[in-house]
PDB file of N, CA and C in Angstrom:
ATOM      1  N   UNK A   1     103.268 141.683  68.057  1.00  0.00           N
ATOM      2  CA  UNK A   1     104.346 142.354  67.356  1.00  0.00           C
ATOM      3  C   UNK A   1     104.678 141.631  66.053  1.00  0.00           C
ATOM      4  N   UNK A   2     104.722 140.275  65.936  1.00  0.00           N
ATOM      5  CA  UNK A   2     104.847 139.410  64.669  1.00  0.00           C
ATOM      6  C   UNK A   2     103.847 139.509  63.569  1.00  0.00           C
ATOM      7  N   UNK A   3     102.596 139.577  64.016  1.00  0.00           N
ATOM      8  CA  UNK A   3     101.530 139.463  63.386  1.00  0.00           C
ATOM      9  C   UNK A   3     101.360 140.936  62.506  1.00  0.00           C
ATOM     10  N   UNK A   4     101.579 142.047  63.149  1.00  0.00           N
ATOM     11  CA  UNK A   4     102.159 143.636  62.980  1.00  0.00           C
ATOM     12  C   UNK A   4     103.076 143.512  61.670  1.00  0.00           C
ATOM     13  N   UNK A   5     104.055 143.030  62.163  1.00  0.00           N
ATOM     14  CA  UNK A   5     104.947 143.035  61.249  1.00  0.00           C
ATOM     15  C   UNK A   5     104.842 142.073  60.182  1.00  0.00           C
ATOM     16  N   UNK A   6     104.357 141.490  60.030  1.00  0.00           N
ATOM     17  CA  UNK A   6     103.728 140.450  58.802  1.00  0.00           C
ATOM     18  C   UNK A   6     102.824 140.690  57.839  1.00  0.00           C
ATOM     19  N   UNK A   7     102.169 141.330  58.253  1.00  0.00           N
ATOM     20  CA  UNK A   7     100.825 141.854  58.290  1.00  0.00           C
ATOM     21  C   UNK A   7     101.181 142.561  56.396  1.00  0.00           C
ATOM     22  N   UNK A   8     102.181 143.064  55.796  1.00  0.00           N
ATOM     23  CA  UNK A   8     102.696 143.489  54.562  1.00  0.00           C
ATOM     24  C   UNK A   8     102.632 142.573  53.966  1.00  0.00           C
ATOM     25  N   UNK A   9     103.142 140.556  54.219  1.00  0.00           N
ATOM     26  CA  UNK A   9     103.004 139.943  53.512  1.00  0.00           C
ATOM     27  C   UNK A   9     102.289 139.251  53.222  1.00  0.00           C
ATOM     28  N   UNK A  10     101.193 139.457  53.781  1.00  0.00           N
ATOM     29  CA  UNK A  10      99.816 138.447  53.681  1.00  0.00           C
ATOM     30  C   UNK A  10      98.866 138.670  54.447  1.00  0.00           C
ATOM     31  N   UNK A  11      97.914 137.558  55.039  1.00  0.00           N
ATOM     32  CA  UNK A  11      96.861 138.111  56.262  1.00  0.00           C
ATOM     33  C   UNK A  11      97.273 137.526  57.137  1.00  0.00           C
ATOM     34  N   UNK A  12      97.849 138.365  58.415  1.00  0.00           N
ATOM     35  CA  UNK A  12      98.283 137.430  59.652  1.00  0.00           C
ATOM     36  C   UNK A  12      96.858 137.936  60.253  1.00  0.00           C
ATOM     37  N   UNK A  13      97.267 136.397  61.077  1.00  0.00           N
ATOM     38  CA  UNK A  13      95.964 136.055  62.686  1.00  0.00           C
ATOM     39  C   UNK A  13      96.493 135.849  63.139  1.00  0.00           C
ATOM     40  N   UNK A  14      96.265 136.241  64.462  1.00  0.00           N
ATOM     41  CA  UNK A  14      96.919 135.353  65.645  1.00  0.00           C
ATOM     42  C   UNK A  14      95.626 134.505  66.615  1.00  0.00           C
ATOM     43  N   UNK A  15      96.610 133.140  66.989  1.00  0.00           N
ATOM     44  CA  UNK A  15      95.508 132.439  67.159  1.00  0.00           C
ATOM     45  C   UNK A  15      95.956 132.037  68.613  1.00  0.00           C
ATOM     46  N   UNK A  16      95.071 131.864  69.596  1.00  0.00           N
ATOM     47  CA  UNK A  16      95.087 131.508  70.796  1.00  0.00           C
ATOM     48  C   UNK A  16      94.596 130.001  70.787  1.00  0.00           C
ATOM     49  N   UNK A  17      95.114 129.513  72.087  1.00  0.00           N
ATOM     50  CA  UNK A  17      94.826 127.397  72.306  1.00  0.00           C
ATOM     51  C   UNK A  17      95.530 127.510  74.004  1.00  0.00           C
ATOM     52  N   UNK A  18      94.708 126.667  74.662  1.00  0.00           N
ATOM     53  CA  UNK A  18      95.185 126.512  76.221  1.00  0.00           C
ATOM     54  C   UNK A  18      95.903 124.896  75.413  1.00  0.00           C
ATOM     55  N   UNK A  19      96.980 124.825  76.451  1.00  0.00           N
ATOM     56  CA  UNK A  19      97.446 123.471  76.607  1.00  0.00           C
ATOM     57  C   UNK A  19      97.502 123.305  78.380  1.00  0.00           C
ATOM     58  N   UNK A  20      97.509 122.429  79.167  1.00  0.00           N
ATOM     59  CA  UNK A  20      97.748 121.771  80.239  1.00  0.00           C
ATOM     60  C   UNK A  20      97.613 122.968  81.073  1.00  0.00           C
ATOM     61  N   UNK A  21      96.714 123.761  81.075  1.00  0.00           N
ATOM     62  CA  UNK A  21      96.504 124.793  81.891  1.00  0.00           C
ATOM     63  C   UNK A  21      97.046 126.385  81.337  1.00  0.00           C
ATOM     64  N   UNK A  22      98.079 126.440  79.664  1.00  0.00           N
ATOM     65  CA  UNK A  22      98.830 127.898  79.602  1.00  0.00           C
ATOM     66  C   UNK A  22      97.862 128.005  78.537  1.00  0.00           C
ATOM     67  N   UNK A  23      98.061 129.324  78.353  1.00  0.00           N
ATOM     68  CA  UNK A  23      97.762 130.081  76.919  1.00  0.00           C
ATOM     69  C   UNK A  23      98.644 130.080  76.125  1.00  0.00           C
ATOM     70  N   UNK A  24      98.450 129.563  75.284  1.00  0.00           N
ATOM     71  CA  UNK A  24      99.863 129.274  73.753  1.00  0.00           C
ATOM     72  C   UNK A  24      99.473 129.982  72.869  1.00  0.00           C
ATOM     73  N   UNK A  25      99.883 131.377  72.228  1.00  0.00           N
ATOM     74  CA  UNK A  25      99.631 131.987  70.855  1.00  0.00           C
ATOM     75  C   UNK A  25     100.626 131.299  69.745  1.00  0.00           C
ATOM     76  N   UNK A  26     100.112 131.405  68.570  1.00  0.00           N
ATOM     77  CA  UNK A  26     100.610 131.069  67.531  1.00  0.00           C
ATOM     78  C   UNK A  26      99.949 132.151  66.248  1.00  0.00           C
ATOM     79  N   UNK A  27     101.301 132.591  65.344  1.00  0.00           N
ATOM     80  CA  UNK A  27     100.404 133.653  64.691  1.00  0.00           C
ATOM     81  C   UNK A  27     100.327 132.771  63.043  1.00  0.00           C
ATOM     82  N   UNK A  28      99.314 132.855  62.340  1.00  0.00           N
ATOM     83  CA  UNK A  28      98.588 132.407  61.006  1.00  0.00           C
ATOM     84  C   UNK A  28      98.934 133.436  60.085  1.00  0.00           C
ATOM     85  N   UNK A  29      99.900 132.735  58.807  1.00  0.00           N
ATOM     86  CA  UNK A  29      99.874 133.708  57.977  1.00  0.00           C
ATOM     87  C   UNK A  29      99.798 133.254  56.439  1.00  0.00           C
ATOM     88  N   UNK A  30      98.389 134.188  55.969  1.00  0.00           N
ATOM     89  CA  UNK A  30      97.626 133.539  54.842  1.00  0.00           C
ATOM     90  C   UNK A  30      98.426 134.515  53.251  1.00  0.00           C
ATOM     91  N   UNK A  31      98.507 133.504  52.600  1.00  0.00           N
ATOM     92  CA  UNK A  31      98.713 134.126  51.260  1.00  0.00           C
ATOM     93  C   UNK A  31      97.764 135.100  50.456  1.00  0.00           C
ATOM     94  N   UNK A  32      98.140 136.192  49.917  1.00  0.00           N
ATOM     95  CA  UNK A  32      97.121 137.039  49.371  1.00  0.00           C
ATOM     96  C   UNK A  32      97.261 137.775  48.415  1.00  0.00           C
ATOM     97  N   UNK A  33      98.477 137.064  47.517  1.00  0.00           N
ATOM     98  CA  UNK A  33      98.678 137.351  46.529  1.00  0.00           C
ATOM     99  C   UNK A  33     100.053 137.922  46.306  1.00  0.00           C
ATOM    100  N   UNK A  34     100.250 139.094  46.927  1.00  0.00           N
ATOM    101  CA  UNK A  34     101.282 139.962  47.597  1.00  0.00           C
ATOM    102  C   UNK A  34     103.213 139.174  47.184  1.00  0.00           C
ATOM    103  N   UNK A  35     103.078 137.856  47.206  1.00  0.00           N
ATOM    104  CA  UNK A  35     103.923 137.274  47.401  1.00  0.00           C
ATOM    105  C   UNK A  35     104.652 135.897  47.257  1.00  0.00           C
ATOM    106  N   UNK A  36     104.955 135.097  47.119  1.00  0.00           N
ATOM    107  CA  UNK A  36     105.501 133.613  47.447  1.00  0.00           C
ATOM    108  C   UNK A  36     105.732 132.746  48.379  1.00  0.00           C
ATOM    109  N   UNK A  37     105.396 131.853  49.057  1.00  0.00           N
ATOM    110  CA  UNK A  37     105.036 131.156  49.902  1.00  0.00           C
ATOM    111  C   UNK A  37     106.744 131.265  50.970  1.00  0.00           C
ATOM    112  N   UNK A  38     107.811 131.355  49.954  1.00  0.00           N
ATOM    113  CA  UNK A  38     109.075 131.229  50.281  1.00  0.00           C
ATOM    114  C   UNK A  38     109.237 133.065  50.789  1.00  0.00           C
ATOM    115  N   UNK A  39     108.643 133.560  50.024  1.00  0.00           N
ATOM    116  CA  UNK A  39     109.080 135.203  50.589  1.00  0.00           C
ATOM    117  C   UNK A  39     108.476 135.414  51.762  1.00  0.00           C
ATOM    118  N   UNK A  40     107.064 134.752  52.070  1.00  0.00           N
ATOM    119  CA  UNK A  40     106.357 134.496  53.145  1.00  0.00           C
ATOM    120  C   UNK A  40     107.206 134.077  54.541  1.00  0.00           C
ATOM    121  N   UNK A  41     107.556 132.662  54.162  1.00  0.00           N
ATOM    122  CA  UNK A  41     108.588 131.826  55.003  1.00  0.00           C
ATOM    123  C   UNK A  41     109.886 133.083  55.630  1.00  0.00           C
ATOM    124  N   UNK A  42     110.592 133.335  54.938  1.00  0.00           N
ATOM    125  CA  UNK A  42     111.839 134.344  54.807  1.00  0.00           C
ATOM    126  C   UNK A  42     111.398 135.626  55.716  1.00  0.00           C
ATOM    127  N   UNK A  43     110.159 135.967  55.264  1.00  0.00           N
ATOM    128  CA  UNK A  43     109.604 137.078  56.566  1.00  0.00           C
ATOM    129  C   UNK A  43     109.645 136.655  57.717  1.00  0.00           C
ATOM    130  N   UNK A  44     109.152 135.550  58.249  1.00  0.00           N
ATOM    131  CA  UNK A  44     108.692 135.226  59.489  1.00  0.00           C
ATOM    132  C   UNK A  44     109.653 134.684  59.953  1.00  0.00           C
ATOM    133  N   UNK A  45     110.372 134.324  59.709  1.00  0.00           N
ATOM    134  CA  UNK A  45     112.021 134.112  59.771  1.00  0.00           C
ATOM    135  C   UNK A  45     112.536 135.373  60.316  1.00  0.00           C
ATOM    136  N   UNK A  46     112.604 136.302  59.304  1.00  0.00           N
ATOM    137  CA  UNK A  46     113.486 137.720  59.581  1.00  0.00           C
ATOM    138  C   UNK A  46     112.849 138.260  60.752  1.00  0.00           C
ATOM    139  N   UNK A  47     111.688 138.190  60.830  1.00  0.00           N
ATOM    140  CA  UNK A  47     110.725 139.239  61.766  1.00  0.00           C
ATOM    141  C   UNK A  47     110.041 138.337  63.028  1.00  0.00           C
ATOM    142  N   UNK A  48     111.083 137.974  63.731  1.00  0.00           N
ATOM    143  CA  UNK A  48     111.046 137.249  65.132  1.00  0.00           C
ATOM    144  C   UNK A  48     110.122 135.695  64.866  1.00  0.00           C
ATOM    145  N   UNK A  49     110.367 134.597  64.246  1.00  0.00           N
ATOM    146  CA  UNK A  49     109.351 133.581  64.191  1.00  0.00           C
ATOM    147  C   UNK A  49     110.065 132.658  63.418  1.00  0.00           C
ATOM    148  N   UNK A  50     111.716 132.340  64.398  1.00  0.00           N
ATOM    149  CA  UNK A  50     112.487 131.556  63.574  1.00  0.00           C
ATOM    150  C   UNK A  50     111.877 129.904  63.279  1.00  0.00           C
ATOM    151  N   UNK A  51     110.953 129.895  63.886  1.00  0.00           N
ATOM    152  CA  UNK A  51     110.280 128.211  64.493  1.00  0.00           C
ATOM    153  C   UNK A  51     109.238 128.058  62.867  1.00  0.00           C
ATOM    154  N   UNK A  52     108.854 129.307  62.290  1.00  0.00           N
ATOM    155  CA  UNK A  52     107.673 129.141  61.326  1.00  0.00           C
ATOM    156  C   UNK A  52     107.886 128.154  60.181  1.00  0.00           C
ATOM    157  N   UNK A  53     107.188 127.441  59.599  1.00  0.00           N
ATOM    158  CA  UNK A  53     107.251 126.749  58.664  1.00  0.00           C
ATOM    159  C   UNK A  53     105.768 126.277  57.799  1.00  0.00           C
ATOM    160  N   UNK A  54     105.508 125.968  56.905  1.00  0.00           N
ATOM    161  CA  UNK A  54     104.481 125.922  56.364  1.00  0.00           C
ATOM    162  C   UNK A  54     103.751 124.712  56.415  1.00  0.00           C
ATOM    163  N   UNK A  55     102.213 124.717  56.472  1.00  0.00           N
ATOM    164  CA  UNK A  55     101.595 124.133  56.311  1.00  0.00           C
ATOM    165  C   UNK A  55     100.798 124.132  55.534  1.00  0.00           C
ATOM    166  N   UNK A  56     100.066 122.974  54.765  1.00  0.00           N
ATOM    167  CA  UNK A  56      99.168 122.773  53.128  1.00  0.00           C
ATOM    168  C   UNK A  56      98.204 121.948  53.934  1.00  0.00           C
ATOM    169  N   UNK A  57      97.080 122.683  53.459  1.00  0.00           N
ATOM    170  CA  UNK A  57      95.567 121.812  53.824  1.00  0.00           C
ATOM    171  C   UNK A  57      96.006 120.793  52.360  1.00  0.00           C
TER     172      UNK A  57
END
């Protein structure tokens, strides 16, 4: 549903990882021009993903 709804501001993925036996999703959301890293942030915020914050290779 996050990834759905994101999906306007960039390229979301959603990415799967086992920890200690669960399945943990986490959804990836790539810049694509569309926007600002902060308008980015502010989405995923608004649209269920109060935890999101950015990361820089």
């Amino acid at each position: 549903r996050v990834a759905t709804q994101l999906s306007g501001f960039g390229k979301a993925e959603i990415q799967r990882s086992e920890f200690e036996g669960k399945d943990w999703y986490s959804v990836n959301l790539y810049p694509d021009g569309h926007g600002s890293l902060d308008e980015m942030l502010q989405a995923a915020w608004s649209h269920g993903a109060p935890d999101a914050l950015v990361v820089r290779n």
